[in-house]
PDB file of N, CA and C in Angstrom:
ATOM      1  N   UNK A   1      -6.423   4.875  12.550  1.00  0.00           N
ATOM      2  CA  UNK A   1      -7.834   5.060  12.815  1.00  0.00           C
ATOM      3  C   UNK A   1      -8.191   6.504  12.551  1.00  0.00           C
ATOM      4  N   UNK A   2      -9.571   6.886  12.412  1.00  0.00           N
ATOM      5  CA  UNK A   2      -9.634   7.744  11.656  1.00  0.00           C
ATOM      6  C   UNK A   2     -10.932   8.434  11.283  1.00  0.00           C
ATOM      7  N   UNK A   3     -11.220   8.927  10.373  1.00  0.00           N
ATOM      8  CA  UNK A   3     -12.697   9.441   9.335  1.00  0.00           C
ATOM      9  C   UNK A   3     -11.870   9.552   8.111  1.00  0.00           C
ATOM     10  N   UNK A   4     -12.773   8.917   6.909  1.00  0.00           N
ATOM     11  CA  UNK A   4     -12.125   9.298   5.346  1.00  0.00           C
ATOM     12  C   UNK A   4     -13.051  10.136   4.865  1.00  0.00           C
ATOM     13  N   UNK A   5     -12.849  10.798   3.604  1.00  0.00           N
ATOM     14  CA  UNK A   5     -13.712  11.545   3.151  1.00  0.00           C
ATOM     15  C   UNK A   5     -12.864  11.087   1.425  1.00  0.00           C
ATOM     16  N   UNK A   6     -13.223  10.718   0.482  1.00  0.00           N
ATOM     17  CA  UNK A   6     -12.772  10.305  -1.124  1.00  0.00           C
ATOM     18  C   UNK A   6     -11.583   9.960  -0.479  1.00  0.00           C
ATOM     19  N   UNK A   7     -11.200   8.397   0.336  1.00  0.00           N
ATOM     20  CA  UNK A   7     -10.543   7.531   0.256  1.00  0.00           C
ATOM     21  C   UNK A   7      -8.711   8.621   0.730  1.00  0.00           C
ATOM     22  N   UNK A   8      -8.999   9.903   1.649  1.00  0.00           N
ATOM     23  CA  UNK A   8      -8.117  10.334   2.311  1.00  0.00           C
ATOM     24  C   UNK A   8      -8.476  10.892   3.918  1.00  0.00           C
ATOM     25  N   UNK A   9      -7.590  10.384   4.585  1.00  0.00           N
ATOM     26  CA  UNK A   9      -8.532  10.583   6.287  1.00  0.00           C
ATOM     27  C   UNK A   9      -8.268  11.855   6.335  1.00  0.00           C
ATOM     28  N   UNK A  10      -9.163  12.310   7.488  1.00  0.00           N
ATOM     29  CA  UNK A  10      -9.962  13.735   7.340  1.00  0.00           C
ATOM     30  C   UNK A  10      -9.785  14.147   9.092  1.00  0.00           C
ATOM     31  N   UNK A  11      -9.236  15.224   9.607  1.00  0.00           N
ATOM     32  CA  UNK A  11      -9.867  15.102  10.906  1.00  0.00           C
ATOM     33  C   UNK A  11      -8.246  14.807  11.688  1.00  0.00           C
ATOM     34  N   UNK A  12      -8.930  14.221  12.673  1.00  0.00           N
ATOM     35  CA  UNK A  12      -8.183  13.460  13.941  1.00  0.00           C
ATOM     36  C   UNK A  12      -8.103  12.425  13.240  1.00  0.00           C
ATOM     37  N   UNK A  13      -6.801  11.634  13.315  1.00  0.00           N
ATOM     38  CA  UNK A  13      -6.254  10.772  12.852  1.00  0.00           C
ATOM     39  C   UNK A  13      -5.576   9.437  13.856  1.00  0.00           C
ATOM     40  N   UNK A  14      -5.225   8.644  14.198  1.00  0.00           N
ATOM     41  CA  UNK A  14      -4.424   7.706  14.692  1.00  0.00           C
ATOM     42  C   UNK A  14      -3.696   6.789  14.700  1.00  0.00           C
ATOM     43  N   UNK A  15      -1.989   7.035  13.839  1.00  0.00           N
ATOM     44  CA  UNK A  15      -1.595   5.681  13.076  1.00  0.00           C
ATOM     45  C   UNK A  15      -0.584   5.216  14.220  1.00  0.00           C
ATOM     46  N   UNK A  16      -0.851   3.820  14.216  1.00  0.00           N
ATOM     47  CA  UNK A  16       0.005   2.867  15.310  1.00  0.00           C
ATOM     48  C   UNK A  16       1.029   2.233  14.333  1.00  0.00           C
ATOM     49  N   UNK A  17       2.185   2.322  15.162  1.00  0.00           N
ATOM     50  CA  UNK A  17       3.596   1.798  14.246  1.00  0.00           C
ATOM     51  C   UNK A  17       3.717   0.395  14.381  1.00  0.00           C
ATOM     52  N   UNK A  18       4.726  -0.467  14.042  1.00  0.00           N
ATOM     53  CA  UNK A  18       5.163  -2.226  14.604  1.00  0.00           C
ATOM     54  C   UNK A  18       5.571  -1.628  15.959  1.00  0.00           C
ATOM     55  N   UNK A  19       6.127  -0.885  16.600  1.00  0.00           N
ATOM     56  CA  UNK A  19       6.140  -1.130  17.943  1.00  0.00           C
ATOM     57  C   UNK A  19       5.649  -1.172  18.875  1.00  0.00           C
ATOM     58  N   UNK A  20       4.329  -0.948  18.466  1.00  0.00           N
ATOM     59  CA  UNK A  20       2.693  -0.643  19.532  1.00  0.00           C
ATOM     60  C   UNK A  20       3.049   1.131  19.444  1.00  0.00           C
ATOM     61  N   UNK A  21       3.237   1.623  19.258  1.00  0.00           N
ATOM     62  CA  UNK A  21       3.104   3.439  19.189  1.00  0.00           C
ATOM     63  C   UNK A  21       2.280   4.112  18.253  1.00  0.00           C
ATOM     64  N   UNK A  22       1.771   5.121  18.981  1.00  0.00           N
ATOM     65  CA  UNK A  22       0.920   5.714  18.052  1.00  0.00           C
ATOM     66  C   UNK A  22       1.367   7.532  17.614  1.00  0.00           C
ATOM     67  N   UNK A  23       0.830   7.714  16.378  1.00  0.00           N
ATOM     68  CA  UNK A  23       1.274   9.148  15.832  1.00  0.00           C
ATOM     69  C   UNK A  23      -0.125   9.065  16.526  1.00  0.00           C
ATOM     70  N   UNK A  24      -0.730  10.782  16.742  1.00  0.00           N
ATOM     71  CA  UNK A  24      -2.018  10.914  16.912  1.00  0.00           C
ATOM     72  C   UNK A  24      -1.980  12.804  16.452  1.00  0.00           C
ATOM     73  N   UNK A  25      -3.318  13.508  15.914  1.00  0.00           N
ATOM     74  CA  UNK A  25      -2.874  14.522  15.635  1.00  0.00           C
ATOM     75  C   UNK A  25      -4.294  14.706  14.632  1.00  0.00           C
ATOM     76  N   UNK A  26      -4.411  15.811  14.172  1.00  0.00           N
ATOM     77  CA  UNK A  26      -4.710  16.074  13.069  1.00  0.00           C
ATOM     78  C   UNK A  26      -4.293  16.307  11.393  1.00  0.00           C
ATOM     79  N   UNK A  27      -4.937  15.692  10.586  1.00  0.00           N
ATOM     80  CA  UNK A  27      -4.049  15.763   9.372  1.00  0.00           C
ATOM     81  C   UNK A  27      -3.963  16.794   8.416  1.00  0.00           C
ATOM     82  N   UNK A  28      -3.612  17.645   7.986  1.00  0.00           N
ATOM     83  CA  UNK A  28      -3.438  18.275   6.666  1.00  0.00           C
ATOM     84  C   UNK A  28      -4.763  18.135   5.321  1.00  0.00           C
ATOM     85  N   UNK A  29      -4.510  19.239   4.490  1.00  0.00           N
ATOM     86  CA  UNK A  29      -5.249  18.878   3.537  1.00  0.00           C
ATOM     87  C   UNK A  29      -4.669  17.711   2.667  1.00  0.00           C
ATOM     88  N   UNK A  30      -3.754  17.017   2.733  1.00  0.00           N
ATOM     89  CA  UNK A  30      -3.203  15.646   1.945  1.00  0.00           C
ATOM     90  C   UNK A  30      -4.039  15.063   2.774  1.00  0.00           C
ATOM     91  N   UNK A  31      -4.343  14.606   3.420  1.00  0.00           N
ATOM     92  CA  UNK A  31      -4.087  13.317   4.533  1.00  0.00           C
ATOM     93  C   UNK A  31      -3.404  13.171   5.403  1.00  0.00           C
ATOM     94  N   UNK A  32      -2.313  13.610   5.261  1.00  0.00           N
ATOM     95  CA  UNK A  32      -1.154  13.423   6.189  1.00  0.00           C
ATOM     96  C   UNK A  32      -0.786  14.016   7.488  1.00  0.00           C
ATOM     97  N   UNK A  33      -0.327  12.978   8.175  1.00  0.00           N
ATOM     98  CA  UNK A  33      -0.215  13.691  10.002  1.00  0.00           C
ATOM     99  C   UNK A  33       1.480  14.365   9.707  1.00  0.00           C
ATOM    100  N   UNK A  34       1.062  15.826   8.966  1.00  0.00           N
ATOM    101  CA  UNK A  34       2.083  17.117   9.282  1.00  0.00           C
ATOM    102  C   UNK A  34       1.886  17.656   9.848  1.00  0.00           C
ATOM    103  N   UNK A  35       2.581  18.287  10.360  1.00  0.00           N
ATOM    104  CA  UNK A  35       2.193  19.898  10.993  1.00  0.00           C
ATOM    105  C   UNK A  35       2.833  20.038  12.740  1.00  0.00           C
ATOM    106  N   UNK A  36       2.196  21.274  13.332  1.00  0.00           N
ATOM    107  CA  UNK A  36       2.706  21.203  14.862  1.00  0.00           C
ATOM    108  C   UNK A  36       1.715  20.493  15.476  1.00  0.00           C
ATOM    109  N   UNK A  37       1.743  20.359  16.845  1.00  0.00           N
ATOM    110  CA  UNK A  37       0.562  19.789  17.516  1.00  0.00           C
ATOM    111  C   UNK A  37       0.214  18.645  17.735  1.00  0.00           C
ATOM    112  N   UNK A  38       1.521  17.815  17.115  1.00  0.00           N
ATOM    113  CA  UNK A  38       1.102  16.183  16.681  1.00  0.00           C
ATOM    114  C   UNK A  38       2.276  15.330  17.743  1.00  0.00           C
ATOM    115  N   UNK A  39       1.509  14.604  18.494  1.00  0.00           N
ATOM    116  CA  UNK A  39       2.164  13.414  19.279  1.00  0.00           C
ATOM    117  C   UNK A  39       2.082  12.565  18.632  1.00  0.00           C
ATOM    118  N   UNK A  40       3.356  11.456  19.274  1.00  0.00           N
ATOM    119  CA  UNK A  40       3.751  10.172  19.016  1.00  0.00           C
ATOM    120  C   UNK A  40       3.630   9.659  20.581  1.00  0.00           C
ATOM    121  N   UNK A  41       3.298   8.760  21.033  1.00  0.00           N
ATOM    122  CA  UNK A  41       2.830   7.812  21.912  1.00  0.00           C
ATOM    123  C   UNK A  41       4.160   6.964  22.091  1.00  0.00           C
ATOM    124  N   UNK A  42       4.749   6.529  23.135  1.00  0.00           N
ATOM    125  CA  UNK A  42       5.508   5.309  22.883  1.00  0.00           C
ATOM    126  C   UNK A  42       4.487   4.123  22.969  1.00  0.00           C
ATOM    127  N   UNK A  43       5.617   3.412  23.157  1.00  0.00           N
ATOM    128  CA  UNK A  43       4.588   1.596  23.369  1.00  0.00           C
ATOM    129  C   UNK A  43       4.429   1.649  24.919  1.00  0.00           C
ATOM    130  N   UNK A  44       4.688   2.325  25.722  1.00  0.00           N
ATOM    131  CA  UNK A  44       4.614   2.253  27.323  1.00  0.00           C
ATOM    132  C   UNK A  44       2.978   3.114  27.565  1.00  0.00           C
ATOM    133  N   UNK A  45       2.554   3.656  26.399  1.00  0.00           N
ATOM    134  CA  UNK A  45       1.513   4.161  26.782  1.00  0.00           C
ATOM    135  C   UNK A  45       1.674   5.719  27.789  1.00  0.00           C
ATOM    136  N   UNK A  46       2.641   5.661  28.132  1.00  0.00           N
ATOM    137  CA  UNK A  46       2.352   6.977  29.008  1.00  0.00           C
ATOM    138  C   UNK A  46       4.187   8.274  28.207  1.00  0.00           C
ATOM    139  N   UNK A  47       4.948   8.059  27.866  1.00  0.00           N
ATOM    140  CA  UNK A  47       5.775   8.858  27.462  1.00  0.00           C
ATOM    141  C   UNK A  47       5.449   9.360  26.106  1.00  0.00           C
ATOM    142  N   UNK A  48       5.529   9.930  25.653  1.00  0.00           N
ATOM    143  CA  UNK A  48       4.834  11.345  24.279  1.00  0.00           C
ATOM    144  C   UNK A  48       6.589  11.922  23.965  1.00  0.00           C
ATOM    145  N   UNK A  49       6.387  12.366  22.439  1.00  0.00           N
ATOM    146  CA  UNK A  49       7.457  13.233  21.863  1.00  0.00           C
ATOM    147  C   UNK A  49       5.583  14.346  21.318  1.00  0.00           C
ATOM    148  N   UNK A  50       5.986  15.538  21.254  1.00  0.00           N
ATOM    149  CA  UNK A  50       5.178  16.299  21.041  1.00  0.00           C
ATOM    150  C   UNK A  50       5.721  17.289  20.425  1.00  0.00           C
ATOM    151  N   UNK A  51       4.941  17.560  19.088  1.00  0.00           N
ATOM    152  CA  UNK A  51       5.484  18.773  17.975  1.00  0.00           C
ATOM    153  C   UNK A  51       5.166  18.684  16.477  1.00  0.00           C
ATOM    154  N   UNK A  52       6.360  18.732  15.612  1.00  0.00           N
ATOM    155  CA  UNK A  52       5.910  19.072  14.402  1.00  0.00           C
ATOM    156  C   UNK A  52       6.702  17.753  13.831  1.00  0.00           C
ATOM    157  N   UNK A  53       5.475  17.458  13.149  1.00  0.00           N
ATOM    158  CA  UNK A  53       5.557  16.276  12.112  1.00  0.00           C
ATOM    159  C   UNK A  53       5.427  16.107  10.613  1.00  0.00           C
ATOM    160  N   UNK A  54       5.832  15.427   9.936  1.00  0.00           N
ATOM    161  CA  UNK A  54       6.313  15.605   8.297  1.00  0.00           C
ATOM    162  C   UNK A  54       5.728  14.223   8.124  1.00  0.00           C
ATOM    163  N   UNK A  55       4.796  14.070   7.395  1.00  0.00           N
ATOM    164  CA  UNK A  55       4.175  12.423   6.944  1.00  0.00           C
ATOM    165  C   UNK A  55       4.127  11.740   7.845  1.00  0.00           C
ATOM    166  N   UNK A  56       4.070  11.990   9.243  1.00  0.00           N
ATOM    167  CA  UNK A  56       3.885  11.186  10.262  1.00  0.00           C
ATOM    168  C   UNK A  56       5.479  10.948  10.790  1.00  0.00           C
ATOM    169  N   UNK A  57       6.183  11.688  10.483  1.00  0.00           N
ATOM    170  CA  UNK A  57       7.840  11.435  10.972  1.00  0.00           C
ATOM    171  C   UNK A  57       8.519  12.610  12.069  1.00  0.00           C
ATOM    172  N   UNK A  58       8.409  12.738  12.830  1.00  0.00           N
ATOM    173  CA  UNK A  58       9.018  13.566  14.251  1.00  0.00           C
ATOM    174  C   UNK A  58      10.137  14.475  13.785  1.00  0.00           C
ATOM    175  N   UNK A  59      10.027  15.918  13.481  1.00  0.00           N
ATOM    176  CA  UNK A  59      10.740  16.548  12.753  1.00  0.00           C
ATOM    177  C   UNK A  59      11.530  17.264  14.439  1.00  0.00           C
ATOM    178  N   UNK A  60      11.162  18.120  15.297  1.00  0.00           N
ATOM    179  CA  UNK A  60      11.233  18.663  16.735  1.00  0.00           C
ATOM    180  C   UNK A  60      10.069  18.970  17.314  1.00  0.00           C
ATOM    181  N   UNK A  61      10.402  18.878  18.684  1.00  0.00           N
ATOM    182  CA  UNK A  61       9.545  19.524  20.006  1.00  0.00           C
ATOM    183  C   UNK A  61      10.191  18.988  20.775  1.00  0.00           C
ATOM    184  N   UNK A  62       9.405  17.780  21.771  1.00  0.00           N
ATOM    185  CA  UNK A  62       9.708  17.778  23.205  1.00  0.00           C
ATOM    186  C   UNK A  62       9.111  16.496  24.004  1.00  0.00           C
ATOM    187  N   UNK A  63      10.072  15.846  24.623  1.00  0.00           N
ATOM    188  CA  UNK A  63       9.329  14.864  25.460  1.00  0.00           C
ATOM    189  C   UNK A  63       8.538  14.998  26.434  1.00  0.00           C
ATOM    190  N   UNK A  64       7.693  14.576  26.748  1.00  0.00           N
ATOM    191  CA  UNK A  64       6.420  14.956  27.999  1.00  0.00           C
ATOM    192  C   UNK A  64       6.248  13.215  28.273  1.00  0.00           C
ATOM    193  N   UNK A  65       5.189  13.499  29.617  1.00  0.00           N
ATOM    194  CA  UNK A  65       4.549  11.795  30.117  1.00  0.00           C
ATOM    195  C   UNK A  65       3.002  12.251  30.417  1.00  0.00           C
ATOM    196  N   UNK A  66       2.014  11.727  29.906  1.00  0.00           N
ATOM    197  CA  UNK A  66       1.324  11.582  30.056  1.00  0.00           C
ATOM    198  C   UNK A  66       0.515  11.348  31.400  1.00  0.00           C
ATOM    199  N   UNK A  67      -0.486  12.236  31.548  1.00  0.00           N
ATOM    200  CA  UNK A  67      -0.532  12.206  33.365  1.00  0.00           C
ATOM    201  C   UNK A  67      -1.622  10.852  33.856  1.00  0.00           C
ATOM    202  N   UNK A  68      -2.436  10.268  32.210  1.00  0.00           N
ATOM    203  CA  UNK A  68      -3.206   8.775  32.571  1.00  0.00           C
ATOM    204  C   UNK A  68      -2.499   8.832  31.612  1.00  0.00           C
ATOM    205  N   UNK A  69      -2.063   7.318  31.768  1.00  0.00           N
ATOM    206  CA  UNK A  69      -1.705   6.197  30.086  1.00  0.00           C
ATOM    207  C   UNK A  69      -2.515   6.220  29.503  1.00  0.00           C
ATOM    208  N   UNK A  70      -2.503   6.074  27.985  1.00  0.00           N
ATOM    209  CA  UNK A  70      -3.437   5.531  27.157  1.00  0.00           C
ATOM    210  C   UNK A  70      -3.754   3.801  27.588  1.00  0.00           C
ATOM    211  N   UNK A  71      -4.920   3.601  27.141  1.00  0.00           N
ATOM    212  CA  UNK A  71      -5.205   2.260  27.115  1.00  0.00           C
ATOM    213  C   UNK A  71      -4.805   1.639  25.896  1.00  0.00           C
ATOM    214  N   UNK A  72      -3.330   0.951  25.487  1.00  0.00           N
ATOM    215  CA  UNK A  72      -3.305  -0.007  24.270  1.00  0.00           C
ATOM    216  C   UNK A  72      -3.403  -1.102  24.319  1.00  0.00           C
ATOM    217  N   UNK A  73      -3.585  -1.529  22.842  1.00  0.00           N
ATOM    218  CA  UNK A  73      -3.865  -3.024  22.508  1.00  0.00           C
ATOM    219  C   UNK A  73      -2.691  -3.705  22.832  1.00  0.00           C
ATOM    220  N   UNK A  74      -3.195  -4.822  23.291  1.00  0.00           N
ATOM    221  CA  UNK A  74      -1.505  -5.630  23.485  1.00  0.00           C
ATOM    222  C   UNK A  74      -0.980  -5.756  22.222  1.00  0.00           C
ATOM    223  N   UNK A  75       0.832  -6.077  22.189  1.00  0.00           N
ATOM    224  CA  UNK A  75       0.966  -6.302  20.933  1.00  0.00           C
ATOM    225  C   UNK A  75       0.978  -7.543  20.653  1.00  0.00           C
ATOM    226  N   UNK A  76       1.462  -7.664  19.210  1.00  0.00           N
ATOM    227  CA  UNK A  76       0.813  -8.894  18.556  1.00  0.00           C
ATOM    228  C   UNK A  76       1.845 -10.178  18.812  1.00  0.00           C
ATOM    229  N   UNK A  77       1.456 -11.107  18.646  1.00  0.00           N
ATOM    230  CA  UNK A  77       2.696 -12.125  19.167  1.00  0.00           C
ATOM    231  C   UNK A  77       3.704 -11.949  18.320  1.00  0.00           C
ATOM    232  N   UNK A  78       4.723 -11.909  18.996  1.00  0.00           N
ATOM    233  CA  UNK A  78       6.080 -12.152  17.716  1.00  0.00           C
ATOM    234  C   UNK A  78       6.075 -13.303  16.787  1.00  0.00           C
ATOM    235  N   UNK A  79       6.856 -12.898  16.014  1.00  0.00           N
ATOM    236  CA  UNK A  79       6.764 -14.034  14.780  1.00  0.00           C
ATOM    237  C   UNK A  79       8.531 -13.976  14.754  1.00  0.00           C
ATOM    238  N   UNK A  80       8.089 -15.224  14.160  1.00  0.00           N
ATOM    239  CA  UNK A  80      10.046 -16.034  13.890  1.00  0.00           C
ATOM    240  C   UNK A  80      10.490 -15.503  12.702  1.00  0.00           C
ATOM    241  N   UNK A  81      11.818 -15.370  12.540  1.00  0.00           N
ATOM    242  CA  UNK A  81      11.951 -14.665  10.934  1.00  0.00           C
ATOM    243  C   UNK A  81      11.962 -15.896  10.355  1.00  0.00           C
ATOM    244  N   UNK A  82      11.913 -15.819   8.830  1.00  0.00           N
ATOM    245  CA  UNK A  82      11.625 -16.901   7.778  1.00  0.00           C
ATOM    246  C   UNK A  82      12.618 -18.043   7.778  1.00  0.00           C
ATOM    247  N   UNK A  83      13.113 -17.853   8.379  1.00  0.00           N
ATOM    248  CA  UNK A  83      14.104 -19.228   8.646  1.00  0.00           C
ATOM    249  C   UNK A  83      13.740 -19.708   9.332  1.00  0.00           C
ATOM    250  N   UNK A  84      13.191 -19.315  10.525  1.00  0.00           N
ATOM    251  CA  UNK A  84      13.230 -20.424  11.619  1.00  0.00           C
ATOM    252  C   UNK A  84      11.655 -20.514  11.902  1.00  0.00           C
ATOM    253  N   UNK A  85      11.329 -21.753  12.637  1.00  0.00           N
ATOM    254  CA  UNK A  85       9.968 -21.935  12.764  1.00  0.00           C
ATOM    255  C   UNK A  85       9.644 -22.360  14.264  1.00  0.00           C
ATOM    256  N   UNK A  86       9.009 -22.148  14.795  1.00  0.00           N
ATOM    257  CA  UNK A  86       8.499 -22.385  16.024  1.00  0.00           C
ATOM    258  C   UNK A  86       7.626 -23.581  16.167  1.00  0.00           C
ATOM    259  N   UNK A  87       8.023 -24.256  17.076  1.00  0.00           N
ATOM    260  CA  UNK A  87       7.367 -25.745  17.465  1.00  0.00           C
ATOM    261  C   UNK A  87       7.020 -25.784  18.986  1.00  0.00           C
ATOM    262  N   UNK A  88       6.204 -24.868  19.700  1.00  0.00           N
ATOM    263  CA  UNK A  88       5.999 -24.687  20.587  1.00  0.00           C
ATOM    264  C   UNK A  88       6.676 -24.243  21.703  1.00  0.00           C
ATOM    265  N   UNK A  89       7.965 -24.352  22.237  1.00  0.00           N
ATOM    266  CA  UNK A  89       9.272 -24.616  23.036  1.00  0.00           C
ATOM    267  C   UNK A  89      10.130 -24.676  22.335  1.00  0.00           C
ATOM    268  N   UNK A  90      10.185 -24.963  21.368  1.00  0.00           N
ATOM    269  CA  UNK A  90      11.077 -25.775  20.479  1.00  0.00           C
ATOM    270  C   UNK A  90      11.475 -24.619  19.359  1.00  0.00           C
ATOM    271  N   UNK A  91      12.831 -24.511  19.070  1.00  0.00           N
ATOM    272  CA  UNK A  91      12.793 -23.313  17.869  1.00  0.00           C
ATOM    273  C   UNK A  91      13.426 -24.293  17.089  1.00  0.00           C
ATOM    274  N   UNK A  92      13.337 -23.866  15.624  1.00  0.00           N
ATOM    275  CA  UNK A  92      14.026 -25.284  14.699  1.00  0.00           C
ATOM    276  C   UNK A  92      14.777 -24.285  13.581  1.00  0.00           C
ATOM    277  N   UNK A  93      15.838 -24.466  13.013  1.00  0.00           N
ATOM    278  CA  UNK A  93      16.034 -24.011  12.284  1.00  0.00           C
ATOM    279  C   UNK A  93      16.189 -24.550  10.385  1.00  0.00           C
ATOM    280  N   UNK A  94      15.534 -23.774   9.749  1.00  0.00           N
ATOM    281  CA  UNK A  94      15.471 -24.482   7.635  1.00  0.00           C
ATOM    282  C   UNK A  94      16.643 -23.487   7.259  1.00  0.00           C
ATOM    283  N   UNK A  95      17.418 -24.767   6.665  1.00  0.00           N
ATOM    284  CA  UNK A  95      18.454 -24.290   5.823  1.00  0.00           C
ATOM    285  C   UNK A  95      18.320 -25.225   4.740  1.00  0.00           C
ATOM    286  N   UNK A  96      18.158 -23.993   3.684  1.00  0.00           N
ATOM    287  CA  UNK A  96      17.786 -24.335   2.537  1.00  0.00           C
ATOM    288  C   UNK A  96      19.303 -25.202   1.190  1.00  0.00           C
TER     289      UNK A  96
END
């Protein structure tokens, strides 16, 4: 989440990973969440790594907790890997 400006976000930035976590920070003249100053969120909403980031990747700093949680989205329902399919209760497995 974000502001774009010619199809690169601009500003305060907010990218959420598959694990419900979020980078949050400001971006660079690329686009990109580099630099110091930039948290990562866990999925618990309240524990933070805080520091310097490379394309959105946790280079050092420091763990902290957040003194309110963020409010996140729940995550999304799990999905079955491609083999197997879900039948309500029921897990089934395709072998091809």
């Amino acid at each position: 989440r974000g502001r774009y400006e010619h199809d690169k976000p601009v500003g305060m930035a907010e990218v959420f990973d598959e694990y419900n976590g979020r980078v949050i920070g400001f971006v660079d003249g690329n686009g990109s969440l580099s630099g110091d100053d930039i948290v990562y969120i866990f999925p618990d909403g309240r524990t933070a790594l805080a520091g310097t980031f490379v394309d959105g990747e946790f280079q050092s700093g420091r763990y902290g907790r957040l003194r309110v949680p963020l409010e996140l989205p729940p995550p999304p329902p799990p999905q079955p890997p491609s083999p197997m399919q879900s039948l309500g209760a029921v897990v089934v497995c395709v072998f091809a």
